[in-house]
PDB file of N, CA and C in Angstrom:
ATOM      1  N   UNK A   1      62.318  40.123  21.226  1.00  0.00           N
ATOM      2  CA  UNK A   1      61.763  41.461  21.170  1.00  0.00           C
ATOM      3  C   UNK A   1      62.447  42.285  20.083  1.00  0.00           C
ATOM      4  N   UNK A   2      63.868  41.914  19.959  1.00  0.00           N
ATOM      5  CA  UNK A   2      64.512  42.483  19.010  1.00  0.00           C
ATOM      6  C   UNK A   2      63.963  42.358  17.500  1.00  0.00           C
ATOM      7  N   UNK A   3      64.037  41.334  17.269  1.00  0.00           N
ATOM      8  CA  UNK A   3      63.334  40.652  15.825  1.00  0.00           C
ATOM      9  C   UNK A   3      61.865  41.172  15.435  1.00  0.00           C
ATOM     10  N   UNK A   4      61.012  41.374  16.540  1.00  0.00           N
ATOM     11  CA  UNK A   4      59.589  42.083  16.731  1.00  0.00           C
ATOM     12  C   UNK A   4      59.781  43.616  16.233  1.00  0.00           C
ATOM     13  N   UNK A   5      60.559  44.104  16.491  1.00  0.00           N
ATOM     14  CA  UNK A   5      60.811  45.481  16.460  1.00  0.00           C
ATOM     15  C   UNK A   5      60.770  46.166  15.274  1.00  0.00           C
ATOM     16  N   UNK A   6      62.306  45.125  14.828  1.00  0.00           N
ATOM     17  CA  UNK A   6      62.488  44.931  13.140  1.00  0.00           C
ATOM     18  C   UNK A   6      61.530  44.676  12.630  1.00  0.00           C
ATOM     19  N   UNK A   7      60.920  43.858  12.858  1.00  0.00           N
ATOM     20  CA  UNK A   7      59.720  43.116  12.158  1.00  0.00           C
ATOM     21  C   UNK A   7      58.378  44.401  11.502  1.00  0.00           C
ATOM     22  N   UNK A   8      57.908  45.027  12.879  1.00  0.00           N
ATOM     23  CA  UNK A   8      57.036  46.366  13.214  1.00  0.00           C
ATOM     24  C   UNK A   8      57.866  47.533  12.205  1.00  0.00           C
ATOM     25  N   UNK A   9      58.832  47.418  12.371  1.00  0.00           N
ATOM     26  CA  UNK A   9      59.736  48.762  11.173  1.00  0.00           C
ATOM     27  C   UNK A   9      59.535  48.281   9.687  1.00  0.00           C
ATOM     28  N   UNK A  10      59.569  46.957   9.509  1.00  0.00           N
ATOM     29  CA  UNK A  10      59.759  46.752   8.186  1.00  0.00           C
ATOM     30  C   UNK A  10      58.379  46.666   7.604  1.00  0.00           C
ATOM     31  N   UNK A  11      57.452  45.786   8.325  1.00  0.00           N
ATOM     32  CA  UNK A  11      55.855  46.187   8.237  1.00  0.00           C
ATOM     33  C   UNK A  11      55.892  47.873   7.581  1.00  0.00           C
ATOM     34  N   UNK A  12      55.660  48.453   8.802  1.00  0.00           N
ATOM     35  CA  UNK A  12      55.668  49.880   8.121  1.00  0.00           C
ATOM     36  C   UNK A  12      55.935  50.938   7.052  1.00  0.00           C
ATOM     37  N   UNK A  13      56.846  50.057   7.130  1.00  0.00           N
ATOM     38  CA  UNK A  13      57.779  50.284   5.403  1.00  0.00           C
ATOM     39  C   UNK A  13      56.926  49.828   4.165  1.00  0.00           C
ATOM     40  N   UNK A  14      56.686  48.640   4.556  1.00  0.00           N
ATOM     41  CA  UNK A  14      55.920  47.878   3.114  1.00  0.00           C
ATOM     42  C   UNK A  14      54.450  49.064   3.151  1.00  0.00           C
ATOM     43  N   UNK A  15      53.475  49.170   4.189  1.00  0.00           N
ATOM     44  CA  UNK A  15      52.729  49.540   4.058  1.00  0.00           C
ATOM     45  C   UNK A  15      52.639  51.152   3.267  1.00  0.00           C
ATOM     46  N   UNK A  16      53.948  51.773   4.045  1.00  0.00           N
ATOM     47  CA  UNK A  16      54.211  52.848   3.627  1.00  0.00           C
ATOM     48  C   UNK A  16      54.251  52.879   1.828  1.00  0.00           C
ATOM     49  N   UNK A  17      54.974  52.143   1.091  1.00  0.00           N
ATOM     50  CA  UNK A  17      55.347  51.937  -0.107  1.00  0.00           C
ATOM     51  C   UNK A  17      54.009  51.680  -0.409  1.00  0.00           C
ATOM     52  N   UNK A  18      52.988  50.661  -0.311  1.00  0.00           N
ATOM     53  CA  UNK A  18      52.408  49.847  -1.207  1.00  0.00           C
ATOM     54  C   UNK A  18      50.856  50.667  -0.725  1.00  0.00           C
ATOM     55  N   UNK A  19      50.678  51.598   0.429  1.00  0.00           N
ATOM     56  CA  UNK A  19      48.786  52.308   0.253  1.00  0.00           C
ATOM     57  C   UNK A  19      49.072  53.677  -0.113  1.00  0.00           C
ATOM     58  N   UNK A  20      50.949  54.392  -0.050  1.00  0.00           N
ATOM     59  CA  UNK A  20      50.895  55.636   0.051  1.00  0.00           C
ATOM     60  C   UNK A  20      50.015  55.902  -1.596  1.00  0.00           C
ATOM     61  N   UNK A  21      49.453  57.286  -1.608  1.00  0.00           N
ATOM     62  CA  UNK A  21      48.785  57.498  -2.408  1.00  0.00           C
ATOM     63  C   UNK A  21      50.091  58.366  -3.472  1.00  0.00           C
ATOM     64  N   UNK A  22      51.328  59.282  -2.869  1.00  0.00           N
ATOM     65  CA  UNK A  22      51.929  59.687  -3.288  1.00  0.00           C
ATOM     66  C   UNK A  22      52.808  58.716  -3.717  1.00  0.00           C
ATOM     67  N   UNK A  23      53.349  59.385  -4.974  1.00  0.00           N
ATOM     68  CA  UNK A  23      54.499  58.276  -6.269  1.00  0.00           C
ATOM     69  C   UNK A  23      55.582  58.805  -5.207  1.00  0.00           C
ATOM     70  N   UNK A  24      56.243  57.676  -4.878  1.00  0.00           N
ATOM     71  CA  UNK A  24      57.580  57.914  -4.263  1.00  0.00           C
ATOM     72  C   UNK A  24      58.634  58.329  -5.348  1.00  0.00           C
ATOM     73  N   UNK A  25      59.791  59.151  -5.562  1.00  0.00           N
ATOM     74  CA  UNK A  25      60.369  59.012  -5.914  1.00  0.00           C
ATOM     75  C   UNK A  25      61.953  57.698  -6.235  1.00  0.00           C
ATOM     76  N   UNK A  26      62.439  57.881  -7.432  1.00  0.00           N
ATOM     77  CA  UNK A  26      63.613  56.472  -7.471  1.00  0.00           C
ATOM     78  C   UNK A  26      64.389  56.730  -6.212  1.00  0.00           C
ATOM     79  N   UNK A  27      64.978  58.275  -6.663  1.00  0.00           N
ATOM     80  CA  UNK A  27      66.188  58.802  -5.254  1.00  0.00           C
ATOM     81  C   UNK A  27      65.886  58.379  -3.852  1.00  0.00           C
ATOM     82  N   UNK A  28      64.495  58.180  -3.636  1.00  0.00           N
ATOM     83  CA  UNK A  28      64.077  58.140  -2.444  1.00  0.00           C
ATOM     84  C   UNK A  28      63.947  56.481  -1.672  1.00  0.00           C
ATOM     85  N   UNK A  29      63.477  55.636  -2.789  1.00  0.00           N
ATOM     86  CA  UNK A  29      63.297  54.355  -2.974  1.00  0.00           C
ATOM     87  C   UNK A  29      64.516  53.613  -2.712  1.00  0.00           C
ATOM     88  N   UNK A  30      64.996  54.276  -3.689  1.00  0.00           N
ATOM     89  CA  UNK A  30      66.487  53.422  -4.063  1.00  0.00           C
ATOM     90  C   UNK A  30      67.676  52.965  -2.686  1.00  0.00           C
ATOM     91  N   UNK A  31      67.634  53.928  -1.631  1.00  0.00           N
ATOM     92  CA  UNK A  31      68.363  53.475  -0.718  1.00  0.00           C
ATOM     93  C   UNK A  31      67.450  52.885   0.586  1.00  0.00           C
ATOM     94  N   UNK A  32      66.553  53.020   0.096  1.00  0.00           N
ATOM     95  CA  UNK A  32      65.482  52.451   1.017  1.00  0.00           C
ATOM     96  C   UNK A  32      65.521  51.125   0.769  1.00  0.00           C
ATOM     97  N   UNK A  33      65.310  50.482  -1.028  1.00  0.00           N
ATOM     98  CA  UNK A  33      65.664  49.698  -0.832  1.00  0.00           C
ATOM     99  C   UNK A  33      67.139  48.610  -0.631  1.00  0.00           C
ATOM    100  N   UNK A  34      68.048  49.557  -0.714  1.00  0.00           N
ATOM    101  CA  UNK A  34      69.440  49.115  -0.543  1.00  0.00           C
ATOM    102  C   UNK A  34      69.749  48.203   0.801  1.00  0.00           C
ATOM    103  N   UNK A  35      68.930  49.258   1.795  1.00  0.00           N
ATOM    104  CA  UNK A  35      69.034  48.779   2.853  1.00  0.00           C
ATOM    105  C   UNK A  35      68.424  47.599   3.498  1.00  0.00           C
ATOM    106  N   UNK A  36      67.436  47.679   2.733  1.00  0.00           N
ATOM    107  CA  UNK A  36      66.541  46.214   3.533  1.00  0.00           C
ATOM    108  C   UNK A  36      67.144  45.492   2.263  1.00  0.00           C
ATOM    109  N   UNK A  37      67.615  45.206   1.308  1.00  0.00           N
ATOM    110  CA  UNK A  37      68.168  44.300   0.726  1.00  0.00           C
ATOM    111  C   UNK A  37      69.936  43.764   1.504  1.00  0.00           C
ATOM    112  N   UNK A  38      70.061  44.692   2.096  1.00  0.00           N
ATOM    113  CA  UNK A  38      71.469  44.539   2.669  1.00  0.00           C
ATOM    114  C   UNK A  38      71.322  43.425   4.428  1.00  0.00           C
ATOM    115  N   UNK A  39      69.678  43.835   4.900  1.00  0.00           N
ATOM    116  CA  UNK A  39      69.572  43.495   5.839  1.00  0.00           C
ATOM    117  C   UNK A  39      69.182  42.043   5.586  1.00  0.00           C
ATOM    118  N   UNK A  40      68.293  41.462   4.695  1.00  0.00           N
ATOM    119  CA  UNK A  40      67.617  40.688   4.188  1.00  0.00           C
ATOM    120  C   UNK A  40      69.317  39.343   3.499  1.00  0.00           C
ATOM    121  N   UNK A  41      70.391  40.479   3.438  1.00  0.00           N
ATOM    122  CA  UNK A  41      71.317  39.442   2.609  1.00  0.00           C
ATOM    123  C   UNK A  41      72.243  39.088   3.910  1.00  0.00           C
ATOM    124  N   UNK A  42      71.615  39.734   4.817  1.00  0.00           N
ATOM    125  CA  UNK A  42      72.878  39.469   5.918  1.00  0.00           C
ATOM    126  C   UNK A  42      72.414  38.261   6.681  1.00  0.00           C
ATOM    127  N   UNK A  43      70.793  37.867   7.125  1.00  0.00           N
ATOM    128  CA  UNK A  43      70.341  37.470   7.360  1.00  0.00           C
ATOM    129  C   UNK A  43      70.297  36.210   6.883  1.00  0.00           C
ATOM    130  N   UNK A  44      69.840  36.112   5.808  1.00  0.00           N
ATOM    131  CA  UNK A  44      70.118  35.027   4.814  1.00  0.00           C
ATOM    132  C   UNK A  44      71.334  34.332   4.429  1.00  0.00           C
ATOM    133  N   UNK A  45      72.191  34.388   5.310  1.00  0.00           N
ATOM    134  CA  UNK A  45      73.743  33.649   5.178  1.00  0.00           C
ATOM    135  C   UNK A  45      73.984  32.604   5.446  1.00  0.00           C
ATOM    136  N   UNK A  46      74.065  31.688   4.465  1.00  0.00           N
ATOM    137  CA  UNK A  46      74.027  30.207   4.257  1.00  0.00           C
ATOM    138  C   UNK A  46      74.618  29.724   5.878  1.00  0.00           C
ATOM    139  N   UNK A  47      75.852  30.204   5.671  1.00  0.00           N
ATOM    140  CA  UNK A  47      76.423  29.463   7.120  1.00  0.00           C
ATOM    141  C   UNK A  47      75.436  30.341   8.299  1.00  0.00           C
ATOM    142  N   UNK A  48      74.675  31.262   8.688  1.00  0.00           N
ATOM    143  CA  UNK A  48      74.101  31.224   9.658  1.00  0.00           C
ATOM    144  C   UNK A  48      74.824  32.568  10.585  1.00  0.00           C
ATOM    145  N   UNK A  49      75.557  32.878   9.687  1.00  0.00           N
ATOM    146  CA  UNK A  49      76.263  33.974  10.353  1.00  0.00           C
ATOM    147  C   UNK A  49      75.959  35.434  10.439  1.00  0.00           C
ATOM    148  N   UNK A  50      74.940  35.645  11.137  1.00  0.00           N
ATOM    149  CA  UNK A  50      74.320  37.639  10.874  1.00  0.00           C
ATOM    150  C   UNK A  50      74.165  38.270  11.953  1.00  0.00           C
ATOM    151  N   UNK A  51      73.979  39.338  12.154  1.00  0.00           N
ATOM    152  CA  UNK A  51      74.346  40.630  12.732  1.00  0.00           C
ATOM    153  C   UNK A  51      72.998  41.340  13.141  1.00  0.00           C
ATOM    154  N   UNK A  52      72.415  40.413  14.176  1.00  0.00           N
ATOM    155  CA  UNK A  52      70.874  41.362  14.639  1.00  0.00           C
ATOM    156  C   UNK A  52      71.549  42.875  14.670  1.00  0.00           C
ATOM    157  N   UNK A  53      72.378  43.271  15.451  1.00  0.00           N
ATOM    158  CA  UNK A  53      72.761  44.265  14.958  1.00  0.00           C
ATOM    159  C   UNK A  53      72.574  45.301  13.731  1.00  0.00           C
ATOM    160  N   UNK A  54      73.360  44.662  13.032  1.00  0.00           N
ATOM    161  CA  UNK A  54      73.500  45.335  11.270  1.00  0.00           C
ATOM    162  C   UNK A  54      71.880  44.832  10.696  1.00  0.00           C
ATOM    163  N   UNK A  55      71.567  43.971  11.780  1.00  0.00           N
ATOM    164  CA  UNK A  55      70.283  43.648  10.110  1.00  0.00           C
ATOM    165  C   UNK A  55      69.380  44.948  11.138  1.00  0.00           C
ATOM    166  N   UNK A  56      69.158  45.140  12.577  1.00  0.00           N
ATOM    167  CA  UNK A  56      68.701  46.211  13.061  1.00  0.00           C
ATOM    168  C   UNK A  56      69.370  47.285  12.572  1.00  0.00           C
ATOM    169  N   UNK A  57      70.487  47.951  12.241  1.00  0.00           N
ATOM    170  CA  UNK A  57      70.710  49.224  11.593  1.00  0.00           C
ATOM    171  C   UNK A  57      69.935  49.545  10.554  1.00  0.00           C
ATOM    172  N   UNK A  58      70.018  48.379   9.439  1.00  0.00           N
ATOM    173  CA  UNK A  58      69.834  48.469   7.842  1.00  0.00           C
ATOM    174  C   UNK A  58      68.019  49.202   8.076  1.00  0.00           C
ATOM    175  N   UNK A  59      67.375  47.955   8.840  1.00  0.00           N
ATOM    176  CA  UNK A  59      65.762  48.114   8.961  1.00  0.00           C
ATOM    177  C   UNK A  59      65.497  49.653   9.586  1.00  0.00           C
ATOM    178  N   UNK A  60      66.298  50.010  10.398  1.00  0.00           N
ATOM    179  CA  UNK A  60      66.400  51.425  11.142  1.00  0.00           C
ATOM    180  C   UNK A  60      66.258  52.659  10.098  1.00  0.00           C
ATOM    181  N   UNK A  61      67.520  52.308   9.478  1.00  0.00           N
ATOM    182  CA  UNK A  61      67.991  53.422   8.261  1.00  0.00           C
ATOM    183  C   UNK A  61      67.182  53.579   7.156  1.00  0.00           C
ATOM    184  N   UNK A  62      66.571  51.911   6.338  1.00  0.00           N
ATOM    185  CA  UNK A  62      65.235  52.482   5.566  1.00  0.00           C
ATOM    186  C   UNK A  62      64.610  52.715   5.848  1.00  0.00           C
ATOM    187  N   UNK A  63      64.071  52.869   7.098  1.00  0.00           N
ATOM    188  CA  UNK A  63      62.648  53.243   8.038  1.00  0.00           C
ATOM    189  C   UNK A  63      62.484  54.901   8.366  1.00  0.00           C
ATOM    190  N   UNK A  64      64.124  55.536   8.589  1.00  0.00           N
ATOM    191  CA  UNK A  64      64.410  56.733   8.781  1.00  0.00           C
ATOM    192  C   UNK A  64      64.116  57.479   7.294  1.00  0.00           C
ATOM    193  N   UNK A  65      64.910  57.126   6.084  1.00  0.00           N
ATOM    194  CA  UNK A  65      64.997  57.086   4.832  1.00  0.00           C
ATOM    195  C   UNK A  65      63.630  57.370   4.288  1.00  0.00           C
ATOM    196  N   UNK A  66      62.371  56.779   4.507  1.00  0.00           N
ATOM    197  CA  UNK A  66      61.642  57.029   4.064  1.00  0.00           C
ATOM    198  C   UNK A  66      60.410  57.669   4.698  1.00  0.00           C
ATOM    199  N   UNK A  67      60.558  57.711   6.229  1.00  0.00           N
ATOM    200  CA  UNK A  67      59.884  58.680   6.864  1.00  0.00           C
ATOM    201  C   UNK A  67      60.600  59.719   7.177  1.00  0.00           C
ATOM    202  N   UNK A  68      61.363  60.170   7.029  1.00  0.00           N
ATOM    203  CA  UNK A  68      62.273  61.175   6.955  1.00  0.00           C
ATOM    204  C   UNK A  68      61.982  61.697   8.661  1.00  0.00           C
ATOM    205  N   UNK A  69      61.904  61.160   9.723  1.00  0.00           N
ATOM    206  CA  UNK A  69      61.933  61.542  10.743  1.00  0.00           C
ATOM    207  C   UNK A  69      62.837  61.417  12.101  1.00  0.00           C
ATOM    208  N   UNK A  70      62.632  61.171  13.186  1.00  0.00           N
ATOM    209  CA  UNK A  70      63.694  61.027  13.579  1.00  0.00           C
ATOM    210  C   UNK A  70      64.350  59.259  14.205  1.00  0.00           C
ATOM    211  N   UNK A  71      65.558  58.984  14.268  1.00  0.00           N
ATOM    212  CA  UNK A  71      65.583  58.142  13.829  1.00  0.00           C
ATOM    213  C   UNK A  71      65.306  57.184  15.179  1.00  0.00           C
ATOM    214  N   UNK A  72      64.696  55.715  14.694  1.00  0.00           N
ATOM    215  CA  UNK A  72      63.767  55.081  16.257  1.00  0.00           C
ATOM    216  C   UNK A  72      64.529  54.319  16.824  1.00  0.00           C
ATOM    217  N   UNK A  73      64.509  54.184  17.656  1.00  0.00           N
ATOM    218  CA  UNK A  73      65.337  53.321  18.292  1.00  0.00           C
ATOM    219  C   UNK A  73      64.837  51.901  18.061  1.00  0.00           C
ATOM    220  N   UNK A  74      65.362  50.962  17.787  1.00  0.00           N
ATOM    221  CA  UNK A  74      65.037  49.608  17.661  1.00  0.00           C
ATOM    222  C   UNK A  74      64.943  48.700  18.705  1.00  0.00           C
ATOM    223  N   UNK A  75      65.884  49.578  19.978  1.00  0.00           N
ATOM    224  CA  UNK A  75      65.990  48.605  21.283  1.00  0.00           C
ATOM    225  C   UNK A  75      64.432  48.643  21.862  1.00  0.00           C
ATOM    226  N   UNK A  76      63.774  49.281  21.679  1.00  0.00           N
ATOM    227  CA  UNK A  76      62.445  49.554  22.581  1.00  0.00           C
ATOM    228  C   UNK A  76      61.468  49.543  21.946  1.00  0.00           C
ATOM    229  N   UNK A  77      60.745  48.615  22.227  1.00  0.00           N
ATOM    230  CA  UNK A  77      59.345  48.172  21.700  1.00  0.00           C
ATOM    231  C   UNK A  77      58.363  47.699  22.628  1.00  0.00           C
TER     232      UNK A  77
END
């Protein structure tokens, strides 16, 4: 359910980026994408070693980041 969650946040994200009609700004982008690159590198660790946790923060924080709202909880889906 956890992974689903993430999954539903990061969806949102892409969609958000790729139909919004408004030009996002870099400032705005930029840690948006920091974060899902941070979540995406934690994940991806050869030995197998990651942090549903941290990779749930990262997906949380660009999700907050670019909806600028309040921030969702990831446990509940």
């Amino acid at each position: 359910m956890r992974l689903r969650r993430v999954q539903h946040l990061a969806h949102e994200i892409m969609d958000e980026i790729n139909t919004s009609k408004e030009q996002k700004q870099f400032d705005t982008l930029s840690p948006v994408i920091d974060n899902l690159s941070r979540a995406i590198g934690d994940l991806t660790d050869p030995f197998g070693n990651y942090s549903l946790d941290y990779i749930e923060e990262k997906v949380k924080n660009a999700h907050y980041l670019l909806f600028k709202n309040e921030k969702v909880n990831v446990n509940t889906y």
